[in-house]
PDB file of N, CA and C in Angstrom:
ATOM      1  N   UNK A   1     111.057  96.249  86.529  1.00  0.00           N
ATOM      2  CA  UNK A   1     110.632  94.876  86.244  1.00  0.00           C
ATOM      3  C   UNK A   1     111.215  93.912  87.272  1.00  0.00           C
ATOM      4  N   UNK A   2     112.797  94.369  87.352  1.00  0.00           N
ATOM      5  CA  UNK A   2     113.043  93.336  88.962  1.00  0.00           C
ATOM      6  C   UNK A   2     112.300  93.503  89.734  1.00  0.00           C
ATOM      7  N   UNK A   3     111.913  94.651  90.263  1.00  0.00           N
ATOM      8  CA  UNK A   3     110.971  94.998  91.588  1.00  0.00           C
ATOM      9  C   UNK A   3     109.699  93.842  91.974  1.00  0.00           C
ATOM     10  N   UNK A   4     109.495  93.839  90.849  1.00  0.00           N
ATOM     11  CA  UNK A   4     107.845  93.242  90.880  1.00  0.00           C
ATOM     12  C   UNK A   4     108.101  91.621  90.952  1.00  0.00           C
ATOM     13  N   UNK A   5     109.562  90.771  90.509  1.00  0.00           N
ATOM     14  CA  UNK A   5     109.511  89.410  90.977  1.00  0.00           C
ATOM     15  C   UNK A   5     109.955  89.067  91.967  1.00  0.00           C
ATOM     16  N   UNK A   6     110.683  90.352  93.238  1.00  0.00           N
ATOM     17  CA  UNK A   6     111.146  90.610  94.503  1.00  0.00           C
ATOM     18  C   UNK A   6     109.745  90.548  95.712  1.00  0.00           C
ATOM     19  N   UNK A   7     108.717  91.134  94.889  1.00  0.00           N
ATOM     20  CA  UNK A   7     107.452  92.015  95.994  1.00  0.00           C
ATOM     21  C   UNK A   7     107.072  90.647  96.461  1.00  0.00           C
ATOM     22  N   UNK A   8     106.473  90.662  97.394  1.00  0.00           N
ATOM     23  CA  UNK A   8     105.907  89.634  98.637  1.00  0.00           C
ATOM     24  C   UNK A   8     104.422  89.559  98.410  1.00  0.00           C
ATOM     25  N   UNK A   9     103.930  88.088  98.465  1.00  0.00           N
ATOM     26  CA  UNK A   9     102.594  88.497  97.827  1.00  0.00           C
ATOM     27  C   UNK A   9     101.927  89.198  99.293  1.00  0.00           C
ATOM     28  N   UNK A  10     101.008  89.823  99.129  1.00  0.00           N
ATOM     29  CA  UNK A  10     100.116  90.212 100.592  1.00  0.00           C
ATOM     30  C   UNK A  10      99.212  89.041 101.347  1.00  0.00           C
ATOM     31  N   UNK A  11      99.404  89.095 102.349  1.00  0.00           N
ATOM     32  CA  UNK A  11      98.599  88.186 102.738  1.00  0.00           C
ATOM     33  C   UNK A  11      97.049  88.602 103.782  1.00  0.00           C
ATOM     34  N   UNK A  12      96.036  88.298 104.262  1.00  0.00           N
ATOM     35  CA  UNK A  12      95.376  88.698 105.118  1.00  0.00           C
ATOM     36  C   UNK A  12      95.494  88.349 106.512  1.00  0.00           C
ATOM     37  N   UNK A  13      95.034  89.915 106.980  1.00  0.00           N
ATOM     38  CA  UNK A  13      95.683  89.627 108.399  1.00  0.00           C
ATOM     39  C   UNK A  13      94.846  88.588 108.885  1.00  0.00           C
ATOM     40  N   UNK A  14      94.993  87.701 110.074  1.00  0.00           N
ATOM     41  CA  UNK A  14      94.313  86.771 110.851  1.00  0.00           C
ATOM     42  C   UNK A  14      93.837  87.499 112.115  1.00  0.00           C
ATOM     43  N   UNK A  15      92.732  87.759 112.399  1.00  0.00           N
ATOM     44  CA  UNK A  15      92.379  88.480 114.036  1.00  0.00           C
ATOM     45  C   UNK A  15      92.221  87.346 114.718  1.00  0.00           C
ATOM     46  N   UNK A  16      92.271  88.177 116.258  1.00  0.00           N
ATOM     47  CA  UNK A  16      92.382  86.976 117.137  1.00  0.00           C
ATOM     48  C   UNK A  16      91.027  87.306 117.853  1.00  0.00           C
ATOM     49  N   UNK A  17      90.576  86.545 118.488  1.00  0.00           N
ATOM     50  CA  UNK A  17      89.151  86.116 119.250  1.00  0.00           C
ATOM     51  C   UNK A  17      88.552  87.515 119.852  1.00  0.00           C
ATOM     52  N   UNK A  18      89.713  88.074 120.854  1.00  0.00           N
ATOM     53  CA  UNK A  18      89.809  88.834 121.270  1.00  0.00           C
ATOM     54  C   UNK A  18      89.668  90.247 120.741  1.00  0.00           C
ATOM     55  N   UNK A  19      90.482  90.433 119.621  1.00  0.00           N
ATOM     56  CA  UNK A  19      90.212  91.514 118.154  1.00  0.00           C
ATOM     57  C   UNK A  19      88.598  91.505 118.093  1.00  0.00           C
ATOM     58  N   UNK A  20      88.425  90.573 117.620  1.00  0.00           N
ATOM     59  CA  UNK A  20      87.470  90.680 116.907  1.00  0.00           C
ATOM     60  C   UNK A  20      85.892  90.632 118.094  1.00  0.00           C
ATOM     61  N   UNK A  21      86.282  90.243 119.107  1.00  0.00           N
ATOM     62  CA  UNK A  21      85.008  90.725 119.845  1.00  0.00           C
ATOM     63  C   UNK A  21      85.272  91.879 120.339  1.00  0.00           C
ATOM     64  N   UNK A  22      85.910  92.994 120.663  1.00  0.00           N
ATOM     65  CA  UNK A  22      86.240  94.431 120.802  1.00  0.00           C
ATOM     66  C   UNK A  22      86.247  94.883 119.353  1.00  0.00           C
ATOM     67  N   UNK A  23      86.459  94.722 118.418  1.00  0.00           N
ATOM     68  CA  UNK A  23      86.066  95.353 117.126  1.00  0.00           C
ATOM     69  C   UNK A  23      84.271  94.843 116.934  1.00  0.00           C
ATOM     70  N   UNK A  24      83.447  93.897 117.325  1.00  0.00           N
ATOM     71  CA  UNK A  24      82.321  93.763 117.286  1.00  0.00           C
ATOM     72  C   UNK A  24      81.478  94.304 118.214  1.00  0.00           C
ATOM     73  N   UNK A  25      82.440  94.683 119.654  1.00  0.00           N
ATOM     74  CA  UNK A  25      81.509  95.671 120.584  1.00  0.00           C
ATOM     75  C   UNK A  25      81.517  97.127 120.399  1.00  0.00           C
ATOM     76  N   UNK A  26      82.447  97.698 119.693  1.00  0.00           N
ATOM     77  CA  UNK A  26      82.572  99.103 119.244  1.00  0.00           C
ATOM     78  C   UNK A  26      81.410  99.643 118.211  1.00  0.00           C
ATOM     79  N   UNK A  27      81.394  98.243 117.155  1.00  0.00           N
ATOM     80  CA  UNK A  27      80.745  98.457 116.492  1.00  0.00           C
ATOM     81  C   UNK A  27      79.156  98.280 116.969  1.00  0.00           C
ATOM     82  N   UNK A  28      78.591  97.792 117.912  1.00  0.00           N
ATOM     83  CA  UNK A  28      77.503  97.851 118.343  1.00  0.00           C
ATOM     84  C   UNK A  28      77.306  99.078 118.593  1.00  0.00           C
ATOM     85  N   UNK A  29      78.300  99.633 119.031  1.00  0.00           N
ATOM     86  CA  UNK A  29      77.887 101.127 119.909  1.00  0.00           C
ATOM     87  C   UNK A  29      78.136 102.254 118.706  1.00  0.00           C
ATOM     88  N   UNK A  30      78.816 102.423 117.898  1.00  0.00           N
ATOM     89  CA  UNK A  30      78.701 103.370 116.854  1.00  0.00           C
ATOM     90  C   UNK A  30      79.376 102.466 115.473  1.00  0.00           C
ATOM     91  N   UNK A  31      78.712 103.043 114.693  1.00  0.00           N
ATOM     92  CA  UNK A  31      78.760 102.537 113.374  1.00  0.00           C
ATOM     93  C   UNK A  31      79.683 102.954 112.614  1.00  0.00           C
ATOM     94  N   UNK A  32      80.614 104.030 112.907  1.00  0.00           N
ATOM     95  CA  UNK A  32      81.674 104.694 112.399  1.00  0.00           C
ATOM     96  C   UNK A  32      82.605 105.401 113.495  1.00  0.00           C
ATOM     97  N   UNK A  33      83.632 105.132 112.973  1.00  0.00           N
ATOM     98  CA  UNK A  33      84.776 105.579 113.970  1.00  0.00           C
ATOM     99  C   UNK A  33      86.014 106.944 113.765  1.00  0.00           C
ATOM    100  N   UNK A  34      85.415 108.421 114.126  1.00  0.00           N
ATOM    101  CA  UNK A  34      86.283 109.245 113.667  1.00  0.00           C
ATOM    102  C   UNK A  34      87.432 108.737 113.946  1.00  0.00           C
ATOM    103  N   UNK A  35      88.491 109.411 113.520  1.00  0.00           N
ATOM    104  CA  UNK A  35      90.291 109.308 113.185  1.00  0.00           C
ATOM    105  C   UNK A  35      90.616 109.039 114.828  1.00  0.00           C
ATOM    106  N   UNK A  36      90.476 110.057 116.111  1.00  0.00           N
ATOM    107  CA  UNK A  36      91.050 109.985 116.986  1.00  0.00           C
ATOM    108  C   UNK A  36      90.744 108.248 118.018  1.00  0.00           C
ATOM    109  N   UNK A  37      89.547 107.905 117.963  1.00  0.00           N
ATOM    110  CA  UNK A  37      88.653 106.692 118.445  1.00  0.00           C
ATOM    111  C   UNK A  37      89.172 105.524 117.471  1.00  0.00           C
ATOM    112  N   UNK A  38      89.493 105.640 116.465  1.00  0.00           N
ATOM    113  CA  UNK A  38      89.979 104.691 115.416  1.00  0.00           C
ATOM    114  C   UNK A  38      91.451 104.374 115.679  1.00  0.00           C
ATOM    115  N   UNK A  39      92.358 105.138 115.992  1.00  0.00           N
ATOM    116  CA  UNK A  39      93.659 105.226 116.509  1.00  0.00           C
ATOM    117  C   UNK A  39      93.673 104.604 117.615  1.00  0.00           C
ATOM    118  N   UNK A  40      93.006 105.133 118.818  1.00  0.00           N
ATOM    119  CA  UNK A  40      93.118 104.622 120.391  1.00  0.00           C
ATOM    120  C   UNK A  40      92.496 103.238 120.218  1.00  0.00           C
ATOM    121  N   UNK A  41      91.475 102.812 119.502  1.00  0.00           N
ATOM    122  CA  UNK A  41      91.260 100.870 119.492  1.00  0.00           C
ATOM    123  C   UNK A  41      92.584 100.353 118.785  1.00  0.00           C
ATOM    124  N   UNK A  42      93.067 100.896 117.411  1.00  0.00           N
ATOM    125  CA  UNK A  42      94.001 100.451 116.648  1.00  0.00           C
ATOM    126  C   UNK A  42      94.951 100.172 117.772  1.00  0.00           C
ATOM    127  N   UNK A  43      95.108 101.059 118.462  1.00  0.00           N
ATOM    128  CA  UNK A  43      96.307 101.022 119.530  1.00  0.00           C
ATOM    129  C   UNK A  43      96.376 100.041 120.749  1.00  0.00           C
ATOM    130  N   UNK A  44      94.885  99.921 120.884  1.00  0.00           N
ATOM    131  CA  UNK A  44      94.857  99.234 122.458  1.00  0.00           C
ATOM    132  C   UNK A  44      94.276  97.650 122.040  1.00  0.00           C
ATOM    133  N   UNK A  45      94.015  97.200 120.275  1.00  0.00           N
ATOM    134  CA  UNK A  45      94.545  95.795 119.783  1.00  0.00           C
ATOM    135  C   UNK A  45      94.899  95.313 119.562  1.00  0.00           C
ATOM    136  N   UNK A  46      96.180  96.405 119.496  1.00  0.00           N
ATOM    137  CA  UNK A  46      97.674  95.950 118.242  1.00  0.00           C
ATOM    138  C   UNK A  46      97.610  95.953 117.029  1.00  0.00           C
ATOM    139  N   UNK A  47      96.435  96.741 116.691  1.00  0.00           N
ATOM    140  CA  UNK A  47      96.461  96.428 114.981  1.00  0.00           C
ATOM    141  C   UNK A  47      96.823  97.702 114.462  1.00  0.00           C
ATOM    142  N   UNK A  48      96.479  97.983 113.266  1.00  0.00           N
ATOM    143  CA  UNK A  48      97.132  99.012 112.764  1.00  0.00           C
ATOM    144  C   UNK A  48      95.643  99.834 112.278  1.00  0.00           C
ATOM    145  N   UNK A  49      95.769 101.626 112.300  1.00  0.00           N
ATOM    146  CA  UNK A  49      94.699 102.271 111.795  1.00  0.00           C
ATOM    147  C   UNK A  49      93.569 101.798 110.411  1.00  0.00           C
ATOM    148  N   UNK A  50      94.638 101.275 109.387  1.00  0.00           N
ATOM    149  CA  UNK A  50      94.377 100.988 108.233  1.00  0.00           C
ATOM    150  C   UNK A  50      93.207  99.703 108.622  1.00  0.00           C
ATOM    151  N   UNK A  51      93.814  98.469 109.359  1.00  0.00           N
ATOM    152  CA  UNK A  51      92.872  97.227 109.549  1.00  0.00           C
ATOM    153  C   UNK A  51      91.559  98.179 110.206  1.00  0.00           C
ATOM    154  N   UNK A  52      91.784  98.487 111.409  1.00  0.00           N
ATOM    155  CA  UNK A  52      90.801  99.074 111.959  1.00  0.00           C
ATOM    156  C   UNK A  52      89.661  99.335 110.712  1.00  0.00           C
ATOM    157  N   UNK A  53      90.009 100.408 110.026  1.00  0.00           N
ATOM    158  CA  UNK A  53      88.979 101.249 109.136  1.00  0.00           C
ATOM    159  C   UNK A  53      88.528 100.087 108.253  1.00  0.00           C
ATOM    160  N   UNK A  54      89.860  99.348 107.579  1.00  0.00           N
ATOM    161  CA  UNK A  54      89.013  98.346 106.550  1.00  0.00           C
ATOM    162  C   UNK A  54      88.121  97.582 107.218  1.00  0.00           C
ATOM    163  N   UNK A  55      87.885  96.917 108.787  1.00  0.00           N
ATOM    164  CA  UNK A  55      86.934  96.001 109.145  1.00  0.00           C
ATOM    165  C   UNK A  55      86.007  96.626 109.154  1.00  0.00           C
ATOM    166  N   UNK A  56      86.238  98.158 109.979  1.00  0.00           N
ATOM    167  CA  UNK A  56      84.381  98.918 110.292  1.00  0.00           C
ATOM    168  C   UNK A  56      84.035  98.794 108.576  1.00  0.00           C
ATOM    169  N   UNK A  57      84.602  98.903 107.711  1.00  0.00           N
ATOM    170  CA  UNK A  57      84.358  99.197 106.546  1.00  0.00           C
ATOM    171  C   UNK A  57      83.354  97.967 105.743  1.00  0.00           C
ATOM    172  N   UNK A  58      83.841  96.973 106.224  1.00  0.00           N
ATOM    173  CA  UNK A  58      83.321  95.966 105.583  1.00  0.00           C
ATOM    174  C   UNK A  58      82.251  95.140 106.811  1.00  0.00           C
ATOM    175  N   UNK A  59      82.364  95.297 107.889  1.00  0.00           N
ATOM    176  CA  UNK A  59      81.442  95.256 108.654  1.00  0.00           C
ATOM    177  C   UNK A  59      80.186  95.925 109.015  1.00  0.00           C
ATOM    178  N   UNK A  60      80.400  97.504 108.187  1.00  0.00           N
ATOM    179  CA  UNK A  60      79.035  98.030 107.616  1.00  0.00           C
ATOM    180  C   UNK A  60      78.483  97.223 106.662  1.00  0.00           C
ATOM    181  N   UNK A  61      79.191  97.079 105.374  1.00  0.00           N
ATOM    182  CA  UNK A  61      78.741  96.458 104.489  1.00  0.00           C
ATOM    183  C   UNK A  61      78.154  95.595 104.791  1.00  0.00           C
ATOM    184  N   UNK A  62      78.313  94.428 105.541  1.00  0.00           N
ATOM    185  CA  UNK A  62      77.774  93.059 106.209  1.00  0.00           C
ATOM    186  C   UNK A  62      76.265  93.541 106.456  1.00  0.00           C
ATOM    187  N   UNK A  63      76.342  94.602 107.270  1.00  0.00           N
ATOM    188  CA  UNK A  63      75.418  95.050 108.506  1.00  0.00           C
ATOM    189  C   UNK A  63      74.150  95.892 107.551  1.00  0.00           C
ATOM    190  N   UNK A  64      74.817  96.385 105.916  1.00  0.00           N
ATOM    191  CA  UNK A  64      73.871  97.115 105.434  1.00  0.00           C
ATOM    192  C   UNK A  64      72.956  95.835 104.571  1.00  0.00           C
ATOM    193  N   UNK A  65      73.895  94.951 104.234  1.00  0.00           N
ATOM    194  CA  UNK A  65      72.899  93.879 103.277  1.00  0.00           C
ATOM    195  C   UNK A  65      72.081  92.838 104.222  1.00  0.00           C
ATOM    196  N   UNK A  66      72.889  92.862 105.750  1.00  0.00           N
ATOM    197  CA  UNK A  66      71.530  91.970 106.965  1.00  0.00           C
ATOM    198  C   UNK A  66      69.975  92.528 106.630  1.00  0.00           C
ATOM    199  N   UNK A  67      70.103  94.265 107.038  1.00  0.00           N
ATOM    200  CA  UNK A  67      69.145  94.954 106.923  1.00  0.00           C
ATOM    201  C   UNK A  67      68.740  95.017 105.832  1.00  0.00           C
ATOM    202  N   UNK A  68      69.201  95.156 104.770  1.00  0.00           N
ATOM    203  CA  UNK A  68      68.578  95.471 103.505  1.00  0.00           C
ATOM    204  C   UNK A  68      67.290  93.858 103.667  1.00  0.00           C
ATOM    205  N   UNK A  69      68.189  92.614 103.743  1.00  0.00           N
ATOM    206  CA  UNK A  69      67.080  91.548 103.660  1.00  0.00           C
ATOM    207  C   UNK A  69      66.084  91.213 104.790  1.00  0.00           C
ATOM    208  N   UNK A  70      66.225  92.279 105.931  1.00  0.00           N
ATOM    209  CA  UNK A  70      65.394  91.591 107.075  1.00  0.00           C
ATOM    210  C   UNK A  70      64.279  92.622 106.808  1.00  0.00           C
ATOM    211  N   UNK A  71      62.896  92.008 106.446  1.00  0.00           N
ATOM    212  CA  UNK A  71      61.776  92.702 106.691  1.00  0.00           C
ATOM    213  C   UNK A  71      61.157  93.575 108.146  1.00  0.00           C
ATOM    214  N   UNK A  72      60.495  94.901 107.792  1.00  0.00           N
ATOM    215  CA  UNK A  72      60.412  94.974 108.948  1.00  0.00           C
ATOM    216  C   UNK A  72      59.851  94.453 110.161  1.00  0.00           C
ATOM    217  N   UNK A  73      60.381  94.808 111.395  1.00  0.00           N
ATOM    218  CA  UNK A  73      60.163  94.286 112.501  1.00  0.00           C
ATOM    219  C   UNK A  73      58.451  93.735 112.380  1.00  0.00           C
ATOM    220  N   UNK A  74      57.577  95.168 111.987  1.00  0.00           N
ATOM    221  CA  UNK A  74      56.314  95.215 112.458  1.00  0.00           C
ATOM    222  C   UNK A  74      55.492  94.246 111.039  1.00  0.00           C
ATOM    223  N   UNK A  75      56.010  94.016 110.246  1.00  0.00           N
ATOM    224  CA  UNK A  75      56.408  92.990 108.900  1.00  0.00           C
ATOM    225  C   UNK A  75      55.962  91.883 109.659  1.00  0.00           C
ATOM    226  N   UNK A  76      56.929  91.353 110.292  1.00  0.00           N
ATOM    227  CA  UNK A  76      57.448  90.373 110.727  1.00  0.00           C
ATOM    228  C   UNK A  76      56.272  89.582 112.167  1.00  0.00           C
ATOM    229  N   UNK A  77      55.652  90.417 112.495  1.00  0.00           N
ATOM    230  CA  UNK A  77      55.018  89.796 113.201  1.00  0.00           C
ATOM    231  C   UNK A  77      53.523  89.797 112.584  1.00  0.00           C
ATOM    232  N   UNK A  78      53.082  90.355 111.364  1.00  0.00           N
ATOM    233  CA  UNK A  78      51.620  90.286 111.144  1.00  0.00           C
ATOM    234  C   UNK A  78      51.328  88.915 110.519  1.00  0.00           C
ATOM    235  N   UNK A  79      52.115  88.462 109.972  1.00  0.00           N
ATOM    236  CA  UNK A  79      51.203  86.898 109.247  1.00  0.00           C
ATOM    237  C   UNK A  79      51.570  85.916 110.770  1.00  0.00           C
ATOM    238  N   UNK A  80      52.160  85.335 111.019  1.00  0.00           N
ATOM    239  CA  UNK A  80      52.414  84.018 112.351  1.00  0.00           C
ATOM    240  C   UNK A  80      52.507  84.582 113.573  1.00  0.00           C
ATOM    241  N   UNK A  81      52.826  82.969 114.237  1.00  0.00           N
ATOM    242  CA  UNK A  81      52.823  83.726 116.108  1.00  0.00           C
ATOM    243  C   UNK A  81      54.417  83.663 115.951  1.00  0.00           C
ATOM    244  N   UNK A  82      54.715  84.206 117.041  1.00  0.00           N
ATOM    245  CA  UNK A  82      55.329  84.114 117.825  1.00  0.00           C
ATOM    246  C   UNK A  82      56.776  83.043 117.570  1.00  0.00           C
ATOM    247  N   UNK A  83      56.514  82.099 117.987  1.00  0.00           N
ATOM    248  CA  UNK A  83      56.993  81.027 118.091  1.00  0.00           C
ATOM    249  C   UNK A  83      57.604  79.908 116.640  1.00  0.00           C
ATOM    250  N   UNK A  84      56.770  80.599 115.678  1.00  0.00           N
ATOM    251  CA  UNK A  84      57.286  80.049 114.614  1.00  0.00           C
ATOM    252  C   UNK A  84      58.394  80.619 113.811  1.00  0.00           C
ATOM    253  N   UNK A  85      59.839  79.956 113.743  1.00  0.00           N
ATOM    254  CA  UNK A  85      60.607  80.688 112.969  1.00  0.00           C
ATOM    255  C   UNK A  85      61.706  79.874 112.418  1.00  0.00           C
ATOM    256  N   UNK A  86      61.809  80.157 111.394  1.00  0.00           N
ATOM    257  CA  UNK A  86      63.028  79.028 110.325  1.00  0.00           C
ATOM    258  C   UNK A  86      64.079  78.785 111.568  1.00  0.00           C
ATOM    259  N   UNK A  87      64.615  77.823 111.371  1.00  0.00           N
ATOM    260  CA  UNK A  87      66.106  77.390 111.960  1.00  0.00           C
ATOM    261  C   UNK A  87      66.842  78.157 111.535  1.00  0.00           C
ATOM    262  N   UNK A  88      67.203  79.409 110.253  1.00  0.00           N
ATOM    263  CA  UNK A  88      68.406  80.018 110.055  1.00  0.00           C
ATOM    264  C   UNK A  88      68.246  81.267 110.756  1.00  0.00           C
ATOM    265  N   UNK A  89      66.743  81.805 110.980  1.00  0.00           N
ATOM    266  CA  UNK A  89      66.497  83.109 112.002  1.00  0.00           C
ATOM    267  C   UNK A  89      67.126  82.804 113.152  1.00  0.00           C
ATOM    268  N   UNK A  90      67.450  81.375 113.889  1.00  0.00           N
ATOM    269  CA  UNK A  90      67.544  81.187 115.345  1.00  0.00           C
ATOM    270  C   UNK A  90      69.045  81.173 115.100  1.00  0.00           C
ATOM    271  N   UNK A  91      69.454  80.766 113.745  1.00  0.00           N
ATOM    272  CA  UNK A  91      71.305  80.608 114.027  1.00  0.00           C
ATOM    273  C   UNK A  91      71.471  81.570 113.410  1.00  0.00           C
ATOM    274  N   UNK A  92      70.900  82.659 113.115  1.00  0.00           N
ATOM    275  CA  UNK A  92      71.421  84.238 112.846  1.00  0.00           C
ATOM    276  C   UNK A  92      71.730  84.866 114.307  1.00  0.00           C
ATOM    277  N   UNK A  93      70.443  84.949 114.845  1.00  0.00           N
ATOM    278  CA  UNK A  93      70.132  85.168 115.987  1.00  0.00           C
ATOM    279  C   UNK A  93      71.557  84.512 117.012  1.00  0.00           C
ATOM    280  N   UNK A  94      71.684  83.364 117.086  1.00  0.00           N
ATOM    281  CA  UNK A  94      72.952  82.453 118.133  1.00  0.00           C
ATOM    282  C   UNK A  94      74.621  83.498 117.013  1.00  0.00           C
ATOM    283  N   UNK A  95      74.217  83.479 115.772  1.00  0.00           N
ATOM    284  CA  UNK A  95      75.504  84.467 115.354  1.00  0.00           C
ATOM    285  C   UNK A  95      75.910  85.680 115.462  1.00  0.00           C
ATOM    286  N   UNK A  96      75.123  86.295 116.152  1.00  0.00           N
ATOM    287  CA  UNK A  96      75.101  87.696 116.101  1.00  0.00           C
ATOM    288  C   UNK A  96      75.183  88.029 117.905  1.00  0.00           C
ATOM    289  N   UNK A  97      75.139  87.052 118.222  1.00  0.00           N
ATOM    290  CA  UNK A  97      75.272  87.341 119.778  1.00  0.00           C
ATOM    291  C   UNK A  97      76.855  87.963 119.991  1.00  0.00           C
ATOM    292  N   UNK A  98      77.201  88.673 121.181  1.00  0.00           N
ATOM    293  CA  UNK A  98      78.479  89.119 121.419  1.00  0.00           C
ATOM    294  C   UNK A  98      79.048  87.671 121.949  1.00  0.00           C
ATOM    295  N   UNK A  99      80.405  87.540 121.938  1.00  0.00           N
ATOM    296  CA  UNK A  99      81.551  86.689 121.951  1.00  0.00           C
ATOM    297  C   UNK A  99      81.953  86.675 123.189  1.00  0.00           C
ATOM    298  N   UNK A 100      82.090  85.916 123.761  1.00  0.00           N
ATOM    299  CA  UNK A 100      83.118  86.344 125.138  1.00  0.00           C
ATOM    300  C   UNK A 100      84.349  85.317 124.924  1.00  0.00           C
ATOM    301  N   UNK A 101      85.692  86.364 124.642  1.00  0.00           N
ATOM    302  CA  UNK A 101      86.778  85.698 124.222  1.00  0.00           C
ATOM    303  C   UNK A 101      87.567  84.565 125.175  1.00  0.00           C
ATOM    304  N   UNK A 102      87.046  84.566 126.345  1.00  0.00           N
ATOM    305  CA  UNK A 102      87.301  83.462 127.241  1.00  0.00           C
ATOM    306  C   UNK A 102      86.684  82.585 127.627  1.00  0.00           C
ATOM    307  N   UNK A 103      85.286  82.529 126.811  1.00  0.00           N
ATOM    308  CA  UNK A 103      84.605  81.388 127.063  1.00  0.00           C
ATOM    309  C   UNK A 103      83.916  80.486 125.382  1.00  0.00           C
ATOM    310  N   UNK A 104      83.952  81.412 124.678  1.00  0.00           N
ATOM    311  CA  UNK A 104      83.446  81.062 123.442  1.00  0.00           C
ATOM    312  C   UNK A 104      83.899  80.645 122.328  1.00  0.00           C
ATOM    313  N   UNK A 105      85.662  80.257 122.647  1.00  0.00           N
ATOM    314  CA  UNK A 105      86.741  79.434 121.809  1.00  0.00           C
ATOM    315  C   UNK A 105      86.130  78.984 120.544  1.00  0.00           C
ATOM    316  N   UNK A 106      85.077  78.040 120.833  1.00  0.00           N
ATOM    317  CA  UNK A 106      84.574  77.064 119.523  1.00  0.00           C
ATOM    318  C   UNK A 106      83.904  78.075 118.462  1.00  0.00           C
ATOM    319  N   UNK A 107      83.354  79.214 119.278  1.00  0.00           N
ATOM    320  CA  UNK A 107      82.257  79.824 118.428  1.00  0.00           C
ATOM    321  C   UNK A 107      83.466  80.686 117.568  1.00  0.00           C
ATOM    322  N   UNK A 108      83.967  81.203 118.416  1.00  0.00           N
ATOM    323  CA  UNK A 108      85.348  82.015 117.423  1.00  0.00           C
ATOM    324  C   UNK A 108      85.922  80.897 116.676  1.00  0.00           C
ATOM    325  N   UNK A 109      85.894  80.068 116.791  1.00  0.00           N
ATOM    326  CA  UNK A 109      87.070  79.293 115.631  1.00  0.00           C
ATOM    327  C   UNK A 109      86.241  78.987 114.376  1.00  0.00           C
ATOM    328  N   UNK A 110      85.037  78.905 114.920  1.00  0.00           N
ATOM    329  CA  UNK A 110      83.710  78.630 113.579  1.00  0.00           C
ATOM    330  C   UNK A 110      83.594  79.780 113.276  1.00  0.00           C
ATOM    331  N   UNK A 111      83.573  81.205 113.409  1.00  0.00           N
ATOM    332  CA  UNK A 111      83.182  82.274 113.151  1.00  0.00           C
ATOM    333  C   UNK A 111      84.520  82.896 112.100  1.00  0.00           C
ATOM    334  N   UNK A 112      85.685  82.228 112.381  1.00  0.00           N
ATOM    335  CA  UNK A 112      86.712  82.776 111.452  1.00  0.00           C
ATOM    336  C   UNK A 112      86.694  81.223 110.362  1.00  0.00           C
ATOM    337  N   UNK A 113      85.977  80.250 110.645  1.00  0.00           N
ATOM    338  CA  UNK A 113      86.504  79.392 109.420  1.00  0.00           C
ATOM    339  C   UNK A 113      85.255  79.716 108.705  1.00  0.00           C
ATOM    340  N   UNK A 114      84.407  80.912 109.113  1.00  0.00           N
ATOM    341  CA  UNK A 114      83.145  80.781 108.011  1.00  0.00           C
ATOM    342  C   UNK A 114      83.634  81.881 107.218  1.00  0.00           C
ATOM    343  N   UNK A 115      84.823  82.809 107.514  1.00  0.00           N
ATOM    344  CA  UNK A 115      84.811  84.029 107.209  1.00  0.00           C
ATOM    345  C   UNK A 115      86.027  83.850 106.463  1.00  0.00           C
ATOM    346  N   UNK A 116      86.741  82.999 106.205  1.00  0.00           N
ATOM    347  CA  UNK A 116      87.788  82.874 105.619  1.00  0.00           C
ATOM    348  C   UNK A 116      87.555  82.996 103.800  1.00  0.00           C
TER     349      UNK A 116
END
């Protein structure tokens, strides 16, 4: 019973710009990360195996409910042209672009205060 008014609450880790656009280019390129490939990023971001796995983890998730709601491609072009498309398709589209951690400061700082 002492133990438990000693324990530290947990907190979440904070990634940095940099993290998180090398954890978003990995994930472009494979969708899952065996043990040895999961270790060598863990290693070469400073983070730890565990973060690693929980982001691919929940960054599938993200990636399975995008798809689940985006109709298909060939969907998508039979009723309109071209040119017509909601404002949130175009800022999906501007969100999903890759990051470049030395030029895209603002977009990373909006991209972690949406994710908070």
């Amino acid at each position: 019973l002492a133990d438990s008014i000693h324990k530290k609450k947990h907190t979440r880790p904070t990634f940095t710009g940099h993290q998180i656009f090398a954890l978003e280019k990995t994930f472009e390129q494979t969708k899952y990360l065996a043990g040895p490939e999961r270790a060598r990023l863990a290693y070469s971001l400073g983070m730890t195996e565990s973060q690693v796995k929980v982001w691919f983890q929940n960054r599938r998730t993200k990636w399975r409910k995008k798809s689940a709601l985006e109709p298909s491609s060939s969907s998508q072009r039979v009723g309109g042209s071209g040119g017509e498309r909601a404002a949130s398709e175009t800022e999906d589209d501007e969100y999903n672009k890759p990051l470049d951690p030395d030029s895209d400061d603002e977009k990373i700082r909006l991209l972690l205060r949406k994710h908070r």
